[in-house]
PDB file of N, CA and C in Angstrom:
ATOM      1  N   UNK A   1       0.845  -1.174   0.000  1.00  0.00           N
ATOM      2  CA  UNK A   1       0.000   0.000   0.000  1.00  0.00           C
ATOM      3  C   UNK A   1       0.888   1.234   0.000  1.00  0.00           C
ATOM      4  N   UNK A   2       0.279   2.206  -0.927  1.00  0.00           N
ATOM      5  CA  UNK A   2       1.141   3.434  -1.317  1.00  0.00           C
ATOM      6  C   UNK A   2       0.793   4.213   0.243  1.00  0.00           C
ATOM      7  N   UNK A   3       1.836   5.444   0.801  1.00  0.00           N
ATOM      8  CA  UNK A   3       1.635   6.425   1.715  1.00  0.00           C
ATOM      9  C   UNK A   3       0.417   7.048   1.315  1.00  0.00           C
ATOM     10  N   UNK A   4      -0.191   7.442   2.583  1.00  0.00           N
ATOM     11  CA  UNK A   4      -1.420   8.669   2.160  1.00  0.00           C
ATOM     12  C   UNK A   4      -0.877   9.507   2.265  1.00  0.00           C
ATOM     13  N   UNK A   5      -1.554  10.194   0.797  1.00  0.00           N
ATOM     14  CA  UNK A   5      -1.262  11.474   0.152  1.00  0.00           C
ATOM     15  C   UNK A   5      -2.355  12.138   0.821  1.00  0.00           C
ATOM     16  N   UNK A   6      -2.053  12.994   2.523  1.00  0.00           N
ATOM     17  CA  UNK A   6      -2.991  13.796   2.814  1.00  0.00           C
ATOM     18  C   UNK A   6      -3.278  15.035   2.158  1.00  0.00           C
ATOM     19  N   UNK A   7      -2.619  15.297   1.411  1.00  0.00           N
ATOM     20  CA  UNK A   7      -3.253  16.754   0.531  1.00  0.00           C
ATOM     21  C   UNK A   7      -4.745  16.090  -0.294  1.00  0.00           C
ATOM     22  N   UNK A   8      -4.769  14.847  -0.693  1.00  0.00           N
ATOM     23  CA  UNK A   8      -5.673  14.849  -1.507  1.00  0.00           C
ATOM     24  C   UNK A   8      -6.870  14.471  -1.028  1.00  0.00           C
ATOM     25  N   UNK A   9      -6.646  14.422   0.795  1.00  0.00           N
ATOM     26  CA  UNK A   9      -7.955  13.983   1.474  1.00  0.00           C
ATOM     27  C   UNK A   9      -8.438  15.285   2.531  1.00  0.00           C
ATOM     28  N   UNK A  10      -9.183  16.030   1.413  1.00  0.00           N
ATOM     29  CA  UNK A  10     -10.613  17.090   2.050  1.00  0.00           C
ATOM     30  C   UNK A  10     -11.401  16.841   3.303  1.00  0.00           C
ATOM     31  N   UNK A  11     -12.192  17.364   3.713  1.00  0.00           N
ATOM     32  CA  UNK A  11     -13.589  16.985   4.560  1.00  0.00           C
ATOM     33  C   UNK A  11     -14.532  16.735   3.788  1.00  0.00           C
ATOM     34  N   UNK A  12     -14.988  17.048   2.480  1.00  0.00           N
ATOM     35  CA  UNK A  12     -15.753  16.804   1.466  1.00  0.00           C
ATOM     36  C   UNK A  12     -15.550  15.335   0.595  1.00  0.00           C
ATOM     37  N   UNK A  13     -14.363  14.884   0.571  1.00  0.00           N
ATOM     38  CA  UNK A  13     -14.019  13.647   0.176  1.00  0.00           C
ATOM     39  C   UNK A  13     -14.418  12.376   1.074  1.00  0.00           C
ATOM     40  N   UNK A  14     -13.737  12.898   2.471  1.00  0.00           N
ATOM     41  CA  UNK A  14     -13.918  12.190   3.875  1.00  0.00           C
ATOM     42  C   UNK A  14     -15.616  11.925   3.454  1.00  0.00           C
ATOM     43  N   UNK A  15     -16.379  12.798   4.052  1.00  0.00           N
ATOM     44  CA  UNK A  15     -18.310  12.654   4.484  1.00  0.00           C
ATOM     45  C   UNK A  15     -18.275  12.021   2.696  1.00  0.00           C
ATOM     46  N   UNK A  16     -17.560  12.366   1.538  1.00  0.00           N
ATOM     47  CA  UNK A  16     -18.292  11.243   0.587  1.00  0.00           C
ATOM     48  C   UNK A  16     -17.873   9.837   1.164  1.00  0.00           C
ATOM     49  N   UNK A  17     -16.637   9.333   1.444  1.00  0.00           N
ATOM     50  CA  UNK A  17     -16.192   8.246   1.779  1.00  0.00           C
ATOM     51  C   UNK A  17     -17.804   7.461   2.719  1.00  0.00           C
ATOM     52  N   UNK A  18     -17.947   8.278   3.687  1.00  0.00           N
ATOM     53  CA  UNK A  18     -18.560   8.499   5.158  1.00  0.00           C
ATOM     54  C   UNK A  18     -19.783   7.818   4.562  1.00  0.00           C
ATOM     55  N   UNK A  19     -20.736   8.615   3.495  1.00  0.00           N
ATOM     56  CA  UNK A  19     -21.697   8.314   2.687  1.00  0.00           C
ATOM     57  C   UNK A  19     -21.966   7.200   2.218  1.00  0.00           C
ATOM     58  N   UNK A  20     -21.112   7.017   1.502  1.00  0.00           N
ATOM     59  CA  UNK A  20     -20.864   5.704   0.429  1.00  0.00           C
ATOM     60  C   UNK A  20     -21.058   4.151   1.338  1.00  0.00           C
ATOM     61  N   UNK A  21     -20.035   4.634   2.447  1.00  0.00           N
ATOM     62  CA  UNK A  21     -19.786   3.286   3.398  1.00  0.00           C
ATOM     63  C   UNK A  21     -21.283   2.949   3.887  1.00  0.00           C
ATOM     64  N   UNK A  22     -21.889   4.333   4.353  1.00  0.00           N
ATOM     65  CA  UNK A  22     -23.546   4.146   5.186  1.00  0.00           C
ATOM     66  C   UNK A  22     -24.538   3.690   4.635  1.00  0.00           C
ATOM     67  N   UNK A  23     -24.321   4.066   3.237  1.00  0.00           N
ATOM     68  CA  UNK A  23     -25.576   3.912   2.270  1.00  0.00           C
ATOM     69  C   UNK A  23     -25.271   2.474   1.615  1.00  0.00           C
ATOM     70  N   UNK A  24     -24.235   2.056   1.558  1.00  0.00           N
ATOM     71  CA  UNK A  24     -23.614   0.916   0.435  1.00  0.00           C
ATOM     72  C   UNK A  24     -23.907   1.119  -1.310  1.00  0.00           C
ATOM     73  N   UNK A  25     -24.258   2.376  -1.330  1.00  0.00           N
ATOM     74  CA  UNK A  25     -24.461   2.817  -2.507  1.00  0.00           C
ATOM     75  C   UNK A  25     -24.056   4.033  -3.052  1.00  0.00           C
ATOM     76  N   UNK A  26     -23.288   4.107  -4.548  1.00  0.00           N
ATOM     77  CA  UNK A  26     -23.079   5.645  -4.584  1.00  0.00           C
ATOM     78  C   UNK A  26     -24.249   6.146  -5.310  1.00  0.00           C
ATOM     79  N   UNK A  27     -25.407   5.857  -5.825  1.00  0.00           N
ATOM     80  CA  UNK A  27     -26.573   6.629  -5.500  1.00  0.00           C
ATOM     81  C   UNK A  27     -27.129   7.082  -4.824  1.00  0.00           C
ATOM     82  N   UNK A  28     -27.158   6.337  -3.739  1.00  0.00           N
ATOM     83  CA  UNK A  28     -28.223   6.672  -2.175  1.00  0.00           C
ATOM     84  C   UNK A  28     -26.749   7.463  -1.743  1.00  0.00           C
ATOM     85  N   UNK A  29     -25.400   7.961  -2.189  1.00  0.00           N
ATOM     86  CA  UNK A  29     -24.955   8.766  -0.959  1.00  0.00           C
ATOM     87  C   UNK A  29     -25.052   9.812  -2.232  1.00  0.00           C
ATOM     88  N   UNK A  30     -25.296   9.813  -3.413  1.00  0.00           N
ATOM     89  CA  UNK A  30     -25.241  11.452  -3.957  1.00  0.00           C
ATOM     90  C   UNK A  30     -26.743  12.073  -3.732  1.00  0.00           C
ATOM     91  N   UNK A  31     -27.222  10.901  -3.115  1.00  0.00           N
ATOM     92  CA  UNK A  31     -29.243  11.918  -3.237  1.00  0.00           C
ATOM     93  C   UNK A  31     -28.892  12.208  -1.701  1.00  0.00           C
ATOM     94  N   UNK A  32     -27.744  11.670  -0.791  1.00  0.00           N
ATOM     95  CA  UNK A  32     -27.885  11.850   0.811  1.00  0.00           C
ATOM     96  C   UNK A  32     -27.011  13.374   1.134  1.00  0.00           C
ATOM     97  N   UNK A  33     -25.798  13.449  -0.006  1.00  0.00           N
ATOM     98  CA  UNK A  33     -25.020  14.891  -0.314  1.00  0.00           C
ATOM     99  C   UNK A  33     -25.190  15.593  -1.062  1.00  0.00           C
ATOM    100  N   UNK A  34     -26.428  15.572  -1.734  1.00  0.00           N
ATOM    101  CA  UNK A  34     -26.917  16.717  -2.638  1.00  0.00           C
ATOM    102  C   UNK A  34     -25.921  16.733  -3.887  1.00  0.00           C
ATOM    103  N   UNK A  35     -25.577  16.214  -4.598  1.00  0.00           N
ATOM    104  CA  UNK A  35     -24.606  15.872  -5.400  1.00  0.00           C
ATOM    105  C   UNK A  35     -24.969  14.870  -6.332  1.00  0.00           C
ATOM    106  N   UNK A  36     -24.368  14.892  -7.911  1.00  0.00           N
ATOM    107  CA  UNK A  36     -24.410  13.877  -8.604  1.00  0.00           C
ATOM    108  C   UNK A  36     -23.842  12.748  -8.464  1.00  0.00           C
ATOM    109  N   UNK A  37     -24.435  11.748  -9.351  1.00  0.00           N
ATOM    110  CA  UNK A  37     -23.628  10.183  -8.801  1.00  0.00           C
ATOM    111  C   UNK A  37     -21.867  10.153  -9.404  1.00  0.00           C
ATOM    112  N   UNK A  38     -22.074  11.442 -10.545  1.00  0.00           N
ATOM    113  CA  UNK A  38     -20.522  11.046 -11.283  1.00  0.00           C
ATOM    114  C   UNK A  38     -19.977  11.949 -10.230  1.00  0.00           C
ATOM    115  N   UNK A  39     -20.092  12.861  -9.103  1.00  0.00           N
ATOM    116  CA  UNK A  39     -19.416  13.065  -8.832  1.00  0.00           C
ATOM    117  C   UNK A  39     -18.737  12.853  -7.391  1.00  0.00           C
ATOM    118  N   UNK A  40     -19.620  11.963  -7.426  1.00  0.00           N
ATOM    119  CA  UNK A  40     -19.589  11.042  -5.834  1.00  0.00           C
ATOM    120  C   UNK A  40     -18.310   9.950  -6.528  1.00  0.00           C
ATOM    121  N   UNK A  41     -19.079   9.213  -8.003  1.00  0.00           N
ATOM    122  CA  UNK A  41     -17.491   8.303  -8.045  1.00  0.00           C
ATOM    123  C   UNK A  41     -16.287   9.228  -8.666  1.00  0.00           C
ATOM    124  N   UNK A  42     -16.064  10.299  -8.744  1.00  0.00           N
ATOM    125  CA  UNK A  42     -15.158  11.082  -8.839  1.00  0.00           C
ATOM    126  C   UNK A  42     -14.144  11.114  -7.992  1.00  0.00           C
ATOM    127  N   UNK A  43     -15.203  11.618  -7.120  1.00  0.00           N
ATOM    128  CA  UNK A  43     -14.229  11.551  -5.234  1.00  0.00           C
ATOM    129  C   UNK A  43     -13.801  10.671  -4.801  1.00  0.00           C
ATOM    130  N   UNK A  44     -14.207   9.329  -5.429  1.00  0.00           N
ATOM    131  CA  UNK A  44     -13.885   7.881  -5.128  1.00  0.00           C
ATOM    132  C   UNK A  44     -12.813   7.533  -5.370  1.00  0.00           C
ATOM    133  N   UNK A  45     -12.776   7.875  -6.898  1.00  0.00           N
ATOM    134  CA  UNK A  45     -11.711   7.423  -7.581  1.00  0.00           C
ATOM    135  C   UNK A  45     -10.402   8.613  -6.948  1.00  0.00           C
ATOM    136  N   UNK A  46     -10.372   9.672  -6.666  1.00  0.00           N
ATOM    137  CA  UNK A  46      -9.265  10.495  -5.875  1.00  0.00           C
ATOM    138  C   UNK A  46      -8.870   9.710  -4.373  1.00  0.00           C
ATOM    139  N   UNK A  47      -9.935   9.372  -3.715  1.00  0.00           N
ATOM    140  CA  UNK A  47      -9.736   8.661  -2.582  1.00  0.00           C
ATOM    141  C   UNK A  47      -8.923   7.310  -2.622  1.00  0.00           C
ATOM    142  N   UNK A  48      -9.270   6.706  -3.868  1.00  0.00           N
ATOM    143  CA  UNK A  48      -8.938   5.563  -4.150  1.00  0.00           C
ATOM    144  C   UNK A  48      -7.278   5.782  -4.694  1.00  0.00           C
ATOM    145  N   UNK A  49      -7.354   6.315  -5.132  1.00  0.00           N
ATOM    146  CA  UNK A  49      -5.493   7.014  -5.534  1.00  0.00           C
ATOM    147  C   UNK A  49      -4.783   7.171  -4.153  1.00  0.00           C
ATOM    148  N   UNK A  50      -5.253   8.416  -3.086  1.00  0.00           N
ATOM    149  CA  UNK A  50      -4.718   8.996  -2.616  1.00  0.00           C
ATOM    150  C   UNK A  50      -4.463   7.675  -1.259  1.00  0.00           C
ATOM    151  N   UNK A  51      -5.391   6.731  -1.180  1.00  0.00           N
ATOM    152  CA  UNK A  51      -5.592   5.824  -0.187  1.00  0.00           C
ATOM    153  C   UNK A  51      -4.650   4.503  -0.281  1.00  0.00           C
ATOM    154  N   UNK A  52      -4.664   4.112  -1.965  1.00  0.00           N
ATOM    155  CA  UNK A  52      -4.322   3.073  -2.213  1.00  0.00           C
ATOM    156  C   UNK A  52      -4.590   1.826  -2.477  1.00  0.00           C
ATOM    157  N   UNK A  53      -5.658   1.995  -2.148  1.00  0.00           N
ATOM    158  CA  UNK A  53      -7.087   0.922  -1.781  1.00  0.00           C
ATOM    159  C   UNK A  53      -8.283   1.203  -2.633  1.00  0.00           C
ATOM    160  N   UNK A  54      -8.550   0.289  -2.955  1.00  0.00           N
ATOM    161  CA  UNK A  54     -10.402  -0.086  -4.193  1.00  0.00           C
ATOM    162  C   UNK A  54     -11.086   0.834  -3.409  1.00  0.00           C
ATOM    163  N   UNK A  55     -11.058   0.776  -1.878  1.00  0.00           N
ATOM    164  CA  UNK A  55     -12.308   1.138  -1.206  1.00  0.00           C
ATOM    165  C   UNK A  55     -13.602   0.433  -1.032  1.00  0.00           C
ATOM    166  N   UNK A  56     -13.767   0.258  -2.806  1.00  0.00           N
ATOM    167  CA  UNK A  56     -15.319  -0.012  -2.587  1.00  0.00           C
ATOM    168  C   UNK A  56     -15.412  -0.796  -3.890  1.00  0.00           C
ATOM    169  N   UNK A  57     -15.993  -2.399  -3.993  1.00  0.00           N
ATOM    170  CA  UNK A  57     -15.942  -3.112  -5.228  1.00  0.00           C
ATOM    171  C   UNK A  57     -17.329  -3.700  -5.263  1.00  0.00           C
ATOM    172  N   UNK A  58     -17.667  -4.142  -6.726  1.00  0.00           N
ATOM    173  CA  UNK A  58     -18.769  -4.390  -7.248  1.00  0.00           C
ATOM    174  C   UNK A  58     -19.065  -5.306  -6.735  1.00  0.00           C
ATOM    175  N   UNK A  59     -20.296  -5.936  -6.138  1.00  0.00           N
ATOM    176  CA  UNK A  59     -20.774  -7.004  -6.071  1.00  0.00           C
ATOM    177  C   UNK A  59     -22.153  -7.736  -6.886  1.00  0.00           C
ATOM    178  N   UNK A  60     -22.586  -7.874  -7.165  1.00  0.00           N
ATOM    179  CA  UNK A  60     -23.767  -8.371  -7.797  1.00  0.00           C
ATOM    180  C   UNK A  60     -24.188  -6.961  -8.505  1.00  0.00           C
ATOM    181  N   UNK A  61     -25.715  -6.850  -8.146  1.00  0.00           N
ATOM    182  CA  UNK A  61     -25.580  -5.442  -8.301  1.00  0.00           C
ATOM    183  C   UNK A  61     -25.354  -3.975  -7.712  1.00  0.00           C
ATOM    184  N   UNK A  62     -24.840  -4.107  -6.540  1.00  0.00           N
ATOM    185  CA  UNK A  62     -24.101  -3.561  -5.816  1.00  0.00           C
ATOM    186  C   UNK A  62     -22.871  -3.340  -5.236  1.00  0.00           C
ATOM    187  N   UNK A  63     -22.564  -2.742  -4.476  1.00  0.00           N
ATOM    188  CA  UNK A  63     -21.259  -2.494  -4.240  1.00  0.00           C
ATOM    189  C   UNK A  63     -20.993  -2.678  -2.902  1.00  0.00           C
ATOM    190  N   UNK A  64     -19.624  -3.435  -2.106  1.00  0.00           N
ATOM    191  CA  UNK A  64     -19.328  -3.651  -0.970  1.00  0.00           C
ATOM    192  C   UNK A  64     -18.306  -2.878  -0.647  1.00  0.00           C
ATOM    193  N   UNK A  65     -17.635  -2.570   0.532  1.00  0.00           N
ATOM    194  CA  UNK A  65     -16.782  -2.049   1.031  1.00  0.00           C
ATOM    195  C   UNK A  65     -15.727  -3.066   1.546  1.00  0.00           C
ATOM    196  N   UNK A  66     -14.172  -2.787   0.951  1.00  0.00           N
ATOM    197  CA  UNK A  66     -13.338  -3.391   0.985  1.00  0.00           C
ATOM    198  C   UNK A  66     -12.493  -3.401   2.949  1.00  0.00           C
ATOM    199  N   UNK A  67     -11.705  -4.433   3.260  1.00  0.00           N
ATOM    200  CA  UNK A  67     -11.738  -4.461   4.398  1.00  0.00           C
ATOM    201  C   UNK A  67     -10.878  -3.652   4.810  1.00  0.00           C
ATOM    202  N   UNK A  68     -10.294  -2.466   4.032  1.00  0.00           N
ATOM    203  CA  UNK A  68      -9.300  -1.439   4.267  1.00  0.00           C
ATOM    204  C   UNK A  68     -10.582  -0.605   4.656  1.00  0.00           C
ATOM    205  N   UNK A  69     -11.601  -0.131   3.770  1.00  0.00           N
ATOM    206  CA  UNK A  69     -12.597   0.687   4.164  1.00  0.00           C
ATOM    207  C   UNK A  69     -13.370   0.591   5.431  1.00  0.00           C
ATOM    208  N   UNK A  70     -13.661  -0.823   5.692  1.00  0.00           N
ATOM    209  CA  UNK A  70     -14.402  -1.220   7.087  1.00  0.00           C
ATOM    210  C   UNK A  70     -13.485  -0.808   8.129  1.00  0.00           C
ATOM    211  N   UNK A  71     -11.944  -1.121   8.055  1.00  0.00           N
ATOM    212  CA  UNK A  71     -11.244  -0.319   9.053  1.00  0.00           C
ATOM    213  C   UNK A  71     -10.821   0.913   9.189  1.00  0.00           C
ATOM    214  N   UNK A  72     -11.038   1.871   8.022  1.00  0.00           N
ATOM    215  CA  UNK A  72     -10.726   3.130   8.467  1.00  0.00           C
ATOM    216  C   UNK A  72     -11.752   3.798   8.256  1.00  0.00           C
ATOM    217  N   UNK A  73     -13.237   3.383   8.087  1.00  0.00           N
ATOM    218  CA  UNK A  73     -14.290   4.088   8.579  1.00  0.00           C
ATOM    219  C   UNK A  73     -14.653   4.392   9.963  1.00  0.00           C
ATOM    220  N   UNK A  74     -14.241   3.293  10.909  1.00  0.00           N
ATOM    221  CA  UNK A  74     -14.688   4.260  12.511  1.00  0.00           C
ATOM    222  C   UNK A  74     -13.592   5.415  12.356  1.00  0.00           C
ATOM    223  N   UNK A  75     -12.812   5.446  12.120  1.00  0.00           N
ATOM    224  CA  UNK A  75     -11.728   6.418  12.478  1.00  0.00           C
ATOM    225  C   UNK A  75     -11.898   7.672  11.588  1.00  0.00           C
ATOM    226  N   UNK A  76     -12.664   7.711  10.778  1.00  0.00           N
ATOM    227  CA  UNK A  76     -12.811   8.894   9.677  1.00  0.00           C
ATOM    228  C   UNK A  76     -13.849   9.797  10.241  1.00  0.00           C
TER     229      UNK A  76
END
């Protein structure tokens, strides 16, 4: 796993992370942040750079949270 690049982690990135994890969906977290869905996986994909980590992978027709995400969601 690459160092976190804290420049590229906002408070706005964080509560999307925050979102995504609560809802298990990046639809239900762009209708929960007032925001579009491309730009919820926008922030994803920066998080996902800056983190090192998927974060968040497809499952059926949904999406799960990877076990890097389950552990640094209490802490976020």
């Amino acid at each position: 796993m690459n160092p976190i690049d804290t420049f590229n982690l906002d408070i706005r990135s964080l509560s999307t992370f925050i979102a995504v994890l609560d809802e298990g969906s990046v639809s239900r977290a762009a209708v929960r942040l007032g925001v579009s869905q491309s730009a919820v996986s926008h922030t994803l994909d920066r998080l996902r750079q800056a983190l090192g980590d998927a974060l968040f992978v497809k499952s059926g027709r949904g999406i799960v949270p990877t076990r890097y995400a389950l552990q640094a969601g209490p802490h976020i």
